[in-house]
C-alpha atoms as a PDB file:
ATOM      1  CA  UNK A   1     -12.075  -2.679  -1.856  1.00  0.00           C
ATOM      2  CA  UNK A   2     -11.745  -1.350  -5.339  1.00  0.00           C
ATOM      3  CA  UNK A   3      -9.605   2.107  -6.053  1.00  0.00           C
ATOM      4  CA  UNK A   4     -10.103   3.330  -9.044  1.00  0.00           C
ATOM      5  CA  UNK A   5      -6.892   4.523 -10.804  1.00  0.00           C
ATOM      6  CA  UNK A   6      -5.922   6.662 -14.158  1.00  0.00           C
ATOM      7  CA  UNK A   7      -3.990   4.976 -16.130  1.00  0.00           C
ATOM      8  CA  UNK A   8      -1.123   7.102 -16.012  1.00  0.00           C
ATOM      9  CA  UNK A   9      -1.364   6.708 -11.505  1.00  0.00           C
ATOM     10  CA  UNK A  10      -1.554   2.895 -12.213  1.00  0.00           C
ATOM     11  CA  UNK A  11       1.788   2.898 -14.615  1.00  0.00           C
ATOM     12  CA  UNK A  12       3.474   4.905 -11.071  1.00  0.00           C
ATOM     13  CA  UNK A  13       1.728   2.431  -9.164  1.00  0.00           C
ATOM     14  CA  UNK A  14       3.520  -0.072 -10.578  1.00  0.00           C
ATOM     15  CA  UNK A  15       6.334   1.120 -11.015  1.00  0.00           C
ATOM     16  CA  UNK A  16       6.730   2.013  -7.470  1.00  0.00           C
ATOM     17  CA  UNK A  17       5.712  -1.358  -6.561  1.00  0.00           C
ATOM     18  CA  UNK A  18       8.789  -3.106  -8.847  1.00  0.00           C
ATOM     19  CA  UNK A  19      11.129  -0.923  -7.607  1.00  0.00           C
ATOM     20  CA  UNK A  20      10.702  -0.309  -3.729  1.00  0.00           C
ATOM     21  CA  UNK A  21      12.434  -2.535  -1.725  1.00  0.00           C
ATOM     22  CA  UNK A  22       9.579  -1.743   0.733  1.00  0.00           C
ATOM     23  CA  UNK A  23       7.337  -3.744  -1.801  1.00  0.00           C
ATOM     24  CA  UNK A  24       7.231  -7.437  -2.107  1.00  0.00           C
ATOM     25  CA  UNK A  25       5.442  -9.227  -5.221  1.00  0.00           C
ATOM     26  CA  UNK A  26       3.398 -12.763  -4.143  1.00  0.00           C
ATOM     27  CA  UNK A  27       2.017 -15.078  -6.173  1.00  0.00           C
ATOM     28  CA  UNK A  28      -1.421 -13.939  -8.724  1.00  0.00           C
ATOM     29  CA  UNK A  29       0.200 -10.550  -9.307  1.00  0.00           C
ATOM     30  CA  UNK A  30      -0.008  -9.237  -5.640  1.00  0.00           C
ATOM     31  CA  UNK A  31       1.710  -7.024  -3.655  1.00  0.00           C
ATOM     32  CA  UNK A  32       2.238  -6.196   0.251  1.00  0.00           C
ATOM     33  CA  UNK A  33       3.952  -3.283   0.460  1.00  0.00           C
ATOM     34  CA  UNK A  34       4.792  -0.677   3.549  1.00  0.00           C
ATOM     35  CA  UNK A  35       4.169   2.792   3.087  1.00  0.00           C
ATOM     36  CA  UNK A  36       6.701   4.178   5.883  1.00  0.00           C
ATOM     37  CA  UNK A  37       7.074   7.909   4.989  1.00  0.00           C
ATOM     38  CA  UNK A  38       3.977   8.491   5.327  1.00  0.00           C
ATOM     39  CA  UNK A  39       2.172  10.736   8.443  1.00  0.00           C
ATOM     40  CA  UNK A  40       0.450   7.650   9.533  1.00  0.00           C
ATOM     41  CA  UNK A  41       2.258   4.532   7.801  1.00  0.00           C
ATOM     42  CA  UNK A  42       0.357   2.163   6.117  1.00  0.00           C
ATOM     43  CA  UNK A  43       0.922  -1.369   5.235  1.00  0.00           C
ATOM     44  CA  UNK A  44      -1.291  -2.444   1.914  1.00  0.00           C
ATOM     45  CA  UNK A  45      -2.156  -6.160   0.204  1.00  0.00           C
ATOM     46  CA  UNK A  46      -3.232  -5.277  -3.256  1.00  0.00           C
ATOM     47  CA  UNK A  47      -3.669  -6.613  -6.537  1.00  0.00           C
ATOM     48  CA  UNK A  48      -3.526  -4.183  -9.472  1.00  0.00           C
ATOM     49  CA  UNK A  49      -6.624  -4.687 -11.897  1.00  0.00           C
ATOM     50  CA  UNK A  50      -6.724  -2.308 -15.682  1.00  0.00           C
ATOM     51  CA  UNK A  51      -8.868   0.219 -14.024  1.00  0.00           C
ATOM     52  CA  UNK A  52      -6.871   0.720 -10.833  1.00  0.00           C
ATOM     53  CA  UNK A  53      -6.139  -2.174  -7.415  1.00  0.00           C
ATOM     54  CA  UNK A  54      -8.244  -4.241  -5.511  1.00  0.00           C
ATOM     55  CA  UNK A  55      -6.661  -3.718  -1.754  1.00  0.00           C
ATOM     56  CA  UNK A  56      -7.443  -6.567   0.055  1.00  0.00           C
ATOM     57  CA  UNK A  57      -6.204  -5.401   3.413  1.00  0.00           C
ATOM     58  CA  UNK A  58      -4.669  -2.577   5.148  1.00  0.00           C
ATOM     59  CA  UNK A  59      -2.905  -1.513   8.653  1.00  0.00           C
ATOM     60  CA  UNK A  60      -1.420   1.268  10.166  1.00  0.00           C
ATOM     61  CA  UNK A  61       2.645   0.615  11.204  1.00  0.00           C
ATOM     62  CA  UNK A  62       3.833   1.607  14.653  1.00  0.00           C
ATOM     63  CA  UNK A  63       7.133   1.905  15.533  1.00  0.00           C
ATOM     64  CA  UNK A  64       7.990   0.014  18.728  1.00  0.00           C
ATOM     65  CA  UNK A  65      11.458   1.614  20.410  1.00  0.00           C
ATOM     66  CA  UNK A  66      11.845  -1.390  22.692  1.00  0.00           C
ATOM     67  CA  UNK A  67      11.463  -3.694  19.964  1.00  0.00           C
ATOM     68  CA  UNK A  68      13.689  -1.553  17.235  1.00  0.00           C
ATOM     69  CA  UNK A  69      10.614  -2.785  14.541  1.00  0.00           C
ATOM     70  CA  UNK A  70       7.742  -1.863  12.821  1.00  0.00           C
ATOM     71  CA  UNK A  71       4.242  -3.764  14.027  1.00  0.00           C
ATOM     72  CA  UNK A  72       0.746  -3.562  12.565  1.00  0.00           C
ATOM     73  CA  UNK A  73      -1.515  -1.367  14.889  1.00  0.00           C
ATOM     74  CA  UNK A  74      -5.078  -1.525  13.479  1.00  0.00           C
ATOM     75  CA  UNK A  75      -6.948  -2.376  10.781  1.00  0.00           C
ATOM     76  CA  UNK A  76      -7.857   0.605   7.704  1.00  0.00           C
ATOM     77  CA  UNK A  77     -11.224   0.169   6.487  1.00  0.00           C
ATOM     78  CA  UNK A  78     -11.690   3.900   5.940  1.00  0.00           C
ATOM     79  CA  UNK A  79     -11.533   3.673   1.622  1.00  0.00           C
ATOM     80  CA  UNK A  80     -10.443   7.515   1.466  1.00  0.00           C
ATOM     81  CA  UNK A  81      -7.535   7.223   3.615  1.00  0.00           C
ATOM     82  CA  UNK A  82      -6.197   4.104   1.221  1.00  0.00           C
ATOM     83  CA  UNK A  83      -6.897   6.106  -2.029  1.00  0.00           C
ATOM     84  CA  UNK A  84      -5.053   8.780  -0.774  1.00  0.00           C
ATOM     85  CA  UNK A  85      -2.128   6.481   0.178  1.00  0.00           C
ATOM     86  CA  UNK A  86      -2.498   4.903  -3.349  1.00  0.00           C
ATOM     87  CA  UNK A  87      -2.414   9.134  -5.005  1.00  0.00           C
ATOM     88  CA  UNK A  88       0.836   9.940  -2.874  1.00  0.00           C
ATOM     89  CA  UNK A  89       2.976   6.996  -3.860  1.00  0.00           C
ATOM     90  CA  UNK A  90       5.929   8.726  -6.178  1.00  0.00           C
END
């Protein structure tokens, strides 16, 4: 899905993105990156386009105790929720 960004929110974007060790860069100019400190963690696949980033998947994090690690715990489809995650990054 497509998330349109200003210019100035896609300069953060990526910013955020070079400089997070939560953030990893792949191959084609696209990122995974973990959104932990959020209320309901998010990990995000997207490619940054001119106009803003083409997420190509999403997942909430849970934190398994037992397990002392992070896990994916459902699919995000809802395009709201992402844009907001995509708005909050610093």
């Amino acid at each position: 899905m497509h998330i349109p960004l200003s210019a100035e929110r896609l300069a953060a974007l990526r910013a955020f993105l070079e400089r997070s060790p939560d953030a990893e860069a792949l191959p084609g100019g696209e990122y995974v990156v973990d959104l932990f400190e959020r209320e309901v963690p998010l990990s995000l696949e997207l490619q940054l386009t001119p106009d803003g980033a083409e997420v190509t998947a999403a997942a909430e994090l849970a934190f398994d105790e037992a397990q002392d690690g992070w896990y994916l715990s459902g699919r995000v489809e809802d395009e709201r929720a992402i844009a907001d995650a995509l708005h909050e990054i610093p």
